[in-house]
N, C-alpha and C. Protein backbone atom coordinates (compact mmCIF):
# COMPACT_ATOMS: atom_id res chain seq x y z
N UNK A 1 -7.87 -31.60 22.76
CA UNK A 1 -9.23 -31.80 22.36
C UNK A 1 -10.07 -30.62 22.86
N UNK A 2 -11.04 -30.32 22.18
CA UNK A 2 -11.86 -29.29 22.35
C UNK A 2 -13.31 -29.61 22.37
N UNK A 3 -13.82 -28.96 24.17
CA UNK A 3 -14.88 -29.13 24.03
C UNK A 3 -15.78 -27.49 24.69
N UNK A 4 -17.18 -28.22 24.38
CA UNK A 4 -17.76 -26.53 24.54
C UNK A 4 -18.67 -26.83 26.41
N UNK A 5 -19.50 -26.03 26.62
CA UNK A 5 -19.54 -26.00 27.67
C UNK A 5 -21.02 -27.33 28.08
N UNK A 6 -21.68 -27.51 27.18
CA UNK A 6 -22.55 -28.85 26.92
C UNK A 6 -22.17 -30.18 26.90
N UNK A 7 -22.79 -31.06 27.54
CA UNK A 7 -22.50 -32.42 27.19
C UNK A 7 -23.49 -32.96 25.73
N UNK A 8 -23.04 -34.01 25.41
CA UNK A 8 -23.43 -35.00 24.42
C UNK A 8 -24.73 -35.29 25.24
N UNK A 9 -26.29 -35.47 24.57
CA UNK A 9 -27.29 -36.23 24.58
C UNK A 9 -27.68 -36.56 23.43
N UNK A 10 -28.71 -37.98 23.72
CA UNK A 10 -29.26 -38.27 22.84
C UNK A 10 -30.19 -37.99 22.70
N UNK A 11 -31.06 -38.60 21.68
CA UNK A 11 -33.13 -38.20 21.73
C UNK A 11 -33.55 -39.59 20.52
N UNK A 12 -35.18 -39.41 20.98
CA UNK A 12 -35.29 -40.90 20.21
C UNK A 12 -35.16 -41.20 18.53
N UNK A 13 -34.50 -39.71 18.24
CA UNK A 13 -34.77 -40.00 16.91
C UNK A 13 -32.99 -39.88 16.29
N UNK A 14 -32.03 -39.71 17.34
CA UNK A 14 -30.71 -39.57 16.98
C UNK A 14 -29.86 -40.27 18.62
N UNK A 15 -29.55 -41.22 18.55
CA UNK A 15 -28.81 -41.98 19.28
C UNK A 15 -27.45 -40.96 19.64
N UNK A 16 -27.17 -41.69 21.21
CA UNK A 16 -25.92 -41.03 21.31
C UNK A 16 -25.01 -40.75 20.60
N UNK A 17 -23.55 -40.36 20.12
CA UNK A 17 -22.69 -40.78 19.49
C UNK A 17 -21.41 -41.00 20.26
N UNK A 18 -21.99 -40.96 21.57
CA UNK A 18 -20.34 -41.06 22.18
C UNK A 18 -18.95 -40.29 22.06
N UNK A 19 -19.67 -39.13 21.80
CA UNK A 19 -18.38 -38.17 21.81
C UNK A 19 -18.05 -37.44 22.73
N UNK A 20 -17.27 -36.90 22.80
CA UNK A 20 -16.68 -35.76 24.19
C UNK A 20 -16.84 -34.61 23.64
N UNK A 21 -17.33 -34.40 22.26
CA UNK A 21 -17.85 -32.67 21.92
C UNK A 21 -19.47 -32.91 21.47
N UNK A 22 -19.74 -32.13 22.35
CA UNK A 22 -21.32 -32.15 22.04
C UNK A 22 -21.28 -31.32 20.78
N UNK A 23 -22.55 -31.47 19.91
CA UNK A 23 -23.26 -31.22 18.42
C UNK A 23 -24.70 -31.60 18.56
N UNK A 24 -24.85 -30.36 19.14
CA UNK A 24 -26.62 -30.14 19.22
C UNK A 24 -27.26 -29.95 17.74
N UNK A 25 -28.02 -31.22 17.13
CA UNK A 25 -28.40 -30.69 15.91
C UNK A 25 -29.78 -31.45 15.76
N UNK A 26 -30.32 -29.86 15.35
CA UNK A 26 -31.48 -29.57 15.20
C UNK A 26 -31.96 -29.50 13.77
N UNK A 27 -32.29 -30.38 13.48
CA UNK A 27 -32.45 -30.48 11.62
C UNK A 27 -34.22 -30.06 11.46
N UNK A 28 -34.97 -29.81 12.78
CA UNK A 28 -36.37 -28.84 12.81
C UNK A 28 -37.08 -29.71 11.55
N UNK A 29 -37.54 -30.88 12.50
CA UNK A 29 -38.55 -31.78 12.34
C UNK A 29 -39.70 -31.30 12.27
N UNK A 30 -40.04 -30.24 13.72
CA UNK A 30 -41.32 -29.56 13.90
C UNK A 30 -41.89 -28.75 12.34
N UNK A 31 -40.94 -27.95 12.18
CA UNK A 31 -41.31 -26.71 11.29
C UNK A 31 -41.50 -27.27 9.92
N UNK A 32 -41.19 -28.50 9.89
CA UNK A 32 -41.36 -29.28 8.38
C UNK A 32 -42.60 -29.96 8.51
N UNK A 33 -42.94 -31.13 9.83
CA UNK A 33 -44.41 -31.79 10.08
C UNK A 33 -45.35 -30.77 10.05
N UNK A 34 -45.38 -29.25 10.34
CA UNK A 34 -46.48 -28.48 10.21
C UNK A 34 -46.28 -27.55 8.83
N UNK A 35 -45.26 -27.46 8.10
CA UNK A 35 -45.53 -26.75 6.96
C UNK A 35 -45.56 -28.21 5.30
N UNK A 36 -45.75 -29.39 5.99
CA UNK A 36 -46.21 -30.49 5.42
C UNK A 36 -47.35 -30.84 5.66
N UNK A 37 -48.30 -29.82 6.35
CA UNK A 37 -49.68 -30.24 7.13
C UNK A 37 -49.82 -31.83 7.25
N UNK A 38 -48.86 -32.25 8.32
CA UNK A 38 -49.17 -33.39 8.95
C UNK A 38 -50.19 -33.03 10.29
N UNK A 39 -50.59 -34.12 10.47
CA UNK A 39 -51.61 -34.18 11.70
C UNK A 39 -50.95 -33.87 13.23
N UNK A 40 -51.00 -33.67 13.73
CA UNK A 40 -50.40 -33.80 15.49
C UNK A 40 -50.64 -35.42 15.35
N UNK A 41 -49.34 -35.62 15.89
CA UNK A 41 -48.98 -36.96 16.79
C UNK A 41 -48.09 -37.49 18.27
N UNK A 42 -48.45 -38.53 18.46
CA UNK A 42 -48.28 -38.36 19.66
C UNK A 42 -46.15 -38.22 19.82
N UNK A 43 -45.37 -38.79 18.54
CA UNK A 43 -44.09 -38.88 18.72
C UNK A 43 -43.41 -37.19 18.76
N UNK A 44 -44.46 -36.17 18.19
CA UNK A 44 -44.54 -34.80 17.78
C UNK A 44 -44.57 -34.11 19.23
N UNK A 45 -45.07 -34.13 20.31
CA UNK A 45 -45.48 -34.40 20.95
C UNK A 45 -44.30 -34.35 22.04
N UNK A 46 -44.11 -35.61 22.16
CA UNK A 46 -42.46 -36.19 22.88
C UNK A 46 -41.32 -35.10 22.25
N UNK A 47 -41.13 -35.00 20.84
CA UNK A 47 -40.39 -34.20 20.40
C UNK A 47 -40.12 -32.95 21.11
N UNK A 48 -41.22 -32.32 21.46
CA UNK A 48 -41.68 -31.23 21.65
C UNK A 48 -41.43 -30.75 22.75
N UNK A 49 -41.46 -31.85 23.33
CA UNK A 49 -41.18 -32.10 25.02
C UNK A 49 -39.91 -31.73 25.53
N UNK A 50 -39.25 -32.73 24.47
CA UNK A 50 -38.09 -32.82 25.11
C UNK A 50 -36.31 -31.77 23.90
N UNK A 51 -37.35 -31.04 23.22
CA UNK A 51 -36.71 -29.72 22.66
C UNK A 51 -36.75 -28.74 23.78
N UNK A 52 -37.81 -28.48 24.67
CA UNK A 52 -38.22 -27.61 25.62
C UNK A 52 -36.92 -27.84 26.81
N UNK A 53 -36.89 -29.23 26.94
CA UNK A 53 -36.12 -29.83 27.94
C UNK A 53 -34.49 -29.34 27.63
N UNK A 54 -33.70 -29.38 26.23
CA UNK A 54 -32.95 -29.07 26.02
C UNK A 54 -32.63 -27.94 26.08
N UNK A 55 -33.31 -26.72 25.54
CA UNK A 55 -33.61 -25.33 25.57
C UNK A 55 -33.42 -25.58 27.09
N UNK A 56 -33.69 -25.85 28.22
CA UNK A 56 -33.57 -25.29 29.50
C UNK A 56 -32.41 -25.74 29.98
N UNK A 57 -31.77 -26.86 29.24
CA UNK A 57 -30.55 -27.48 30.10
C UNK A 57 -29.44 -25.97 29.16
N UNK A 58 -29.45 -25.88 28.10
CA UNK A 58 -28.65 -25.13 27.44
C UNK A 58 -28.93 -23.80 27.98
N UNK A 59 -29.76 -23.03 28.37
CA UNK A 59 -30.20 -22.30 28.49
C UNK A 59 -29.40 -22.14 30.36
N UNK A 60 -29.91 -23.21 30.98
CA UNK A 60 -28.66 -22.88 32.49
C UNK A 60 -27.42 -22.80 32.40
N UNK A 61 -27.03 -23.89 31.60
CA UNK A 61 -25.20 -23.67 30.87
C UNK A 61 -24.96 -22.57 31.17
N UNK A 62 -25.45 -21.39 30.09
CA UNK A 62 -25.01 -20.46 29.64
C UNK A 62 -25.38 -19.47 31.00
N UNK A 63 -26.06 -19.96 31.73
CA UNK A 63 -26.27 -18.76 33.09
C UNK A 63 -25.38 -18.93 33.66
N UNK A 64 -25.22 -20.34 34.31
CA UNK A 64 -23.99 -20.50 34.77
C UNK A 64 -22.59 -20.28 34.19
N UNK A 65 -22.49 -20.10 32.82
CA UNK A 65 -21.11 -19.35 32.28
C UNK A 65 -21.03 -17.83 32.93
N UNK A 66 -21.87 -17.36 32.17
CA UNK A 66 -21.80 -15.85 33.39
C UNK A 66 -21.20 -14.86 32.40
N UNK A 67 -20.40 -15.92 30.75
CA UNK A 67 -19.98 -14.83 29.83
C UNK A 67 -20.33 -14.44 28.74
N UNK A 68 -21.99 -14.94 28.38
CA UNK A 68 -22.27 -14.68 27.53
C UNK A 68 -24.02 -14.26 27.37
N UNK A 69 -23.86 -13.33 28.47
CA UNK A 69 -25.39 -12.60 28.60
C UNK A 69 -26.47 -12.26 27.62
N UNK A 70 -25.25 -11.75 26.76
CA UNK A 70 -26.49 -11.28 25.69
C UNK A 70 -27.12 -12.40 24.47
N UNK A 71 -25.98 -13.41 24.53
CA UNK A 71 -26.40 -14.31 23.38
C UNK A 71 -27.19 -15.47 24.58
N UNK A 72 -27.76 -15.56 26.07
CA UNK A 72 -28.28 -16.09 26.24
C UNK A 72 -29.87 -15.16 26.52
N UNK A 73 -29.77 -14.01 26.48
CA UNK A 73 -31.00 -13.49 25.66
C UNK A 73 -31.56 -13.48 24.70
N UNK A 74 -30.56 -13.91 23.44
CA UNK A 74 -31.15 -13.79 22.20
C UNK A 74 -31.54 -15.49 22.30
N UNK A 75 -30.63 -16.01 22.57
CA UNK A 75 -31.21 -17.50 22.71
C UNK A 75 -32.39 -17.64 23.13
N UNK A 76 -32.90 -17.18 24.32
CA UNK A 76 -33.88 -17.29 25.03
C UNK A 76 -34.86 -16.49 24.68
N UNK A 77 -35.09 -15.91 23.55
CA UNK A 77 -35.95 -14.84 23.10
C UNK A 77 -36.60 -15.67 21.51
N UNK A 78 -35.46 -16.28 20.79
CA UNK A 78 -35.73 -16.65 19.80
C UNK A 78 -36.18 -18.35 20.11
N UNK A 79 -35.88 -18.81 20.77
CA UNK A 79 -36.71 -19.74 21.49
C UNK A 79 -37.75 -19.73 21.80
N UNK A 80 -38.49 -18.67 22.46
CA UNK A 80 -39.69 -18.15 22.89
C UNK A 80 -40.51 -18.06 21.39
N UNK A 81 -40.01 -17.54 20.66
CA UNK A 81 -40.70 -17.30 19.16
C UNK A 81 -40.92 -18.16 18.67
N UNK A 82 -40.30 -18.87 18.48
CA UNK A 82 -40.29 -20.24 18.10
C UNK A 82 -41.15 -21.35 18.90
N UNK A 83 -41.30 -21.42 20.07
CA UNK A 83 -41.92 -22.30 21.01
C UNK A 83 -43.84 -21.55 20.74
N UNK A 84 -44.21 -20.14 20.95
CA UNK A 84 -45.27 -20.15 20.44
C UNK A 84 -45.80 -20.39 18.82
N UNK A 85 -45.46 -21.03 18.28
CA UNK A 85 -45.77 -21.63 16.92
C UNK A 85 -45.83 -22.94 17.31
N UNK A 86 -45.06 -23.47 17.76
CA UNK A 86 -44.83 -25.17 18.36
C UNK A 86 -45.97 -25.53 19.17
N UNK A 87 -46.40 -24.26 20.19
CA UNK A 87 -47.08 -24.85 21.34
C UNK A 87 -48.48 -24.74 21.14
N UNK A 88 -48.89 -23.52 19.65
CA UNK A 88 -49.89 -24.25 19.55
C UNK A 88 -50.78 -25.19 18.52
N UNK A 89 -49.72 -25.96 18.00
CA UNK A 89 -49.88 -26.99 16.87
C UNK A 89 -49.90 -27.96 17.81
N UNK A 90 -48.91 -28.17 19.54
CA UNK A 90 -49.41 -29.41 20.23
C UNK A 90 -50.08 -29.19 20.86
N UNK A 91 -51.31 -27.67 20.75
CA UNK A 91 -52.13 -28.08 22.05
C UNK A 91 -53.55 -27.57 20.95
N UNK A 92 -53.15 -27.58 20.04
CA UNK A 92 -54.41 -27.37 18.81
C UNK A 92 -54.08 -28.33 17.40
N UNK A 93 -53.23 -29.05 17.02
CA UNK A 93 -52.68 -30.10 16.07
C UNK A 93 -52.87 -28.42 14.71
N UNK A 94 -53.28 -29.05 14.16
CA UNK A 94 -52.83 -28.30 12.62
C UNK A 94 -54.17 -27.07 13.08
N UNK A 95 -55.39 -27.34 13.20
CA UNK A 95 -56.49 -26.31 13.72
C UNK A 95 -55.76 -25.10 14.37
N UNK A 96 -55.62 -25.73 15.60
CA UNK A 96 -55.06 -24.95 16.53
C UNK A 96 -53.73 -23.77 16.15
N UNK A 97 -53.10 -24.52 15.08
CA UNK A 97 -52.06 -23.47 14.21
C UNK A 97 -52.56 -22.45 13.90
N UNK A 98 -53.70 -23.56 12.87
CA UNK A 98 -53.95 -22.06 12.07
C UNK A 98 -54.82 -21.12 12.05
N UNK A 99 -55.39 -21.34 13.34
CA UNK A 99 -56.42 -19.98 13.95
C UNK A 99 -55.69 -19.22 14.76
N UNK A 100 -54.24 -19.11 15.12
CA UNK A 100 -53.24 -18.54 15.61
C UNK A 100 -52.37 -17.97 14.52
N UNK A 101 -52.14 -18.98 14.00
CA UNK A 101 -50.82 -18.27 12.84
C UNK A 101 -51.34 -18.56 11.48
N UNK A 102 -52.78 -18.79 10.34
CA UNK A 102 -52.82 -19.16 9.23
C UNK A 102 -51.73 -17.89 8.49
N UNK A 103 -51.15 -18.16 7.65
CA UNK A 103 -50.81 -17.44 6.51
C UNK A 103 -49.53 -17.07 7.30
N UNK A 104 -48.65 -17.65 8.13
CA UNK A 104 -47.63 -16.86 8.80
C UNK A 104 -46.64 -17.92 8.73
N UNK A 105 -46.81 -19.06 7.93
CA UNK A 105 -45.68 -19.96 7.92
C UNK A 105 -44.23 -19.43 7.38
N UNK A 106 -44.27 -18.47 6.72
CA UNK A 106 -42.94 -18.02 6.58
C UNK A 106 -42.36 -16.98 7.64
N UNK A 107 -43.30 -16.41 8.56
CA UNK A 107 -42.43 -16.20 9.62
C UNK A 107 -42.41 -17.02 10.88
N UNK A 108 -42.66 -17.79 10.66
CA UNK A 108 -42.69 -19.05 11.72
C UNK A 108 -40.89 -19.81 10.97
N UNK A 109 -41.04 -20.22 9.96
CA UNK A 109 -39.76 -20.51 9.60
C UNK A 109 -38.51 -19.36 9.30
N UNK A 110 -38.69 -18.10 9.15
CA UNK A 110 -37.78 -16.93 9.61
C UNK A 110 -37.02 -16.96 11.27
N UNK A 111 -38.49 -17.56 11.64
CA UNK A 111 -38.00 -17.33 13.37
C UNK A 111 -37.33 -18.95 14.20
N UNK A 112 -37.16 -20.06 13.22
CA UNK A 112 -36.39 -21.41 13.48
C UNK A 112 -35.16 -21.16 12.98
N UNK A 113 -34.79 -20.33 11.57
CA UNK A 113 -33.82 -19.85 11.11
C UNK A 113 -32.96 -19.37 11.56
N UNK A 114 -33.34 -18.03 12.84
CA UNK A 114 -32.60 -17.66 13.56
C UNK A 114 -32.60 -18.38 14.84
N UNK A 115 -33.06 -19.20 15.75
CA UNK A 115 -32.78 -20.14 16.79
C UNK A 115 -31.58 -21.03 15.72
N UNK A 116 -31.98 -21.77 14.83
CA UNK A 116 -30.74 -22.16 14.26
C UNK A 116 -29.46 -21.66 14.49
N UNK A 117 -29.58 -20.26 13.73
CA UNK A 117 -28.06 -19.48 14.21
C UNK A 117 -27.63 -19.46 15.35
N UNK A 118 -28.54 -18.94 16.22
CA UNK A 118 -28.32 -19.14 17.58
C UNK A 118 -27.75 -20.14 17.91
N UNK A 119 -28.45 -21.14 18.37
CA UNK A 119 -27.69 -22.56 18.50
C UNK A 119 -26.14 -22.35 17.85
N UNK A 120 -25.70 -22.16 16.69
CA UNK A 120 -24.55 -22.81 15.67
C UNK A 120 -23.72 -21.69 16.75
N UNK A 121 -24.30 -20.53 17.19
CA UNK A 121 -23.17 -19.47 17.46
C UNK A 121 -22.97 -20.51 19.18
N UNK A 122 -24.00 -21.20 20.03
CA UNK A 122 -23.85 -22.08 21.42
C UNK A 122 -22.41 -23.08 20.77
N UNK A 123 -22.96 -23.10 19.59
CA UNK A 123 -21.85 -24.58 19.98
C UNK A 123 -20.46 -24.49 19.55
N UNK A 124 -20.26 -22.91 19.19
CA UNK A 124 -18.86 -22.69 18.60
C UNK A 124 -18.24 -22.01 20.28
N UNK A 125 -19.17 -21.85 21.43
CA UNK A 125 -18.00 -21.55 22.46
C UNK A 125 -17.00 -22.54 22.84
N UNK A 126 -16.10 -22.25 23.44
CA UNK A 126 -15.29 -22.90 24.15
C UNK A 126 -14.75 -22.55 25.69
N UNK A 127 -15.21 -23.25 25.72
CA UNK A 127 -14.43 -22.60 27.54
C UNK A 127 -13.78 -23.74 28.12
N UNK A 128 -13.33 -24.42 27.73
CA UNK A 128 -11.95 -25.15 28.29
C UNK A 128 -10.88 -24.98 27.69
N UNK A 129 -9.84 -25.17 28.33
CA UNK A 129 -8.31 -24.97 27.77
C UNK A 129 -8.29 -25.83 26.99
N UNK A 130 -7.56 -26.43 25.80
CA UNK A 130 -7.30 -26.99 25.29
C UNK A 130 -5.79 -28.29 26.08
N UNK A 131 -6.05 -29.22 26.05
CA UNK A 131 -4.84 -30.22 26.57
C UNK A 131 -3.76 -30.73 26.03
């Protein structure tokens, strides 16, 4: 069996699944509630929270691997890009977007695109032997 260097969590909108290979998936709720001009809410919010939260647990993983420096720069860079678009739709709701970013929704979704990749390239490591 093959697993990568992450455990399995859940979140309130995708239940555990009880597996022994984690599948971090990010189907980017955010980047759809704000290019659907929904309102800020408070579950948006929590979301938001606890994407940040993941980004840091994944984000030590990979320090503590020690072998993959540069893709935990790009991780941590395209995260960053991504988190200022996020952070200020929750600390300005749709206003707050778009006196920061009006007219930039397509590079706001250019820059989830590549955290996407990112991510897909986290979850194809392996660093255990196989049994």
């Amino acid at each position: 069996m093959r697993t990568s260097i992450l455990r399995e969590t859940s979140t309130p909108t995708r239940p555990p699944t009880r597996s022994t290979r984690y599948t971090l998936v990010r189907e980017e709720p955010h980047y759809q509630h704000i290019a659907n001009r929904h309102e800020f809410m408070r579950a948006w919010a929590v979301q938001f929270e606890l994407a940040y939260t993941d980004f840091r647990v994944i984000q030590l993983a990979l320090q503590l691997d020690g072998k993959e420096h540069e893709l935990l720069e790009r991780f941590t860079a395209t995260y960053d890009d991504v988190y200022e678009y996020e952070y200020a739709f929750a600390a300005g709701g749709l206003e707050g977007f778009d006196a920061k970013f009006s007219g930039r929704l397509d590079s706001y979704k250019s820059d989830v695109d590549l955290l996407l990749g990112t991510i897909s390239e986290i979850q194809s490591l392996d660093r255990h032997p196989q049994s």
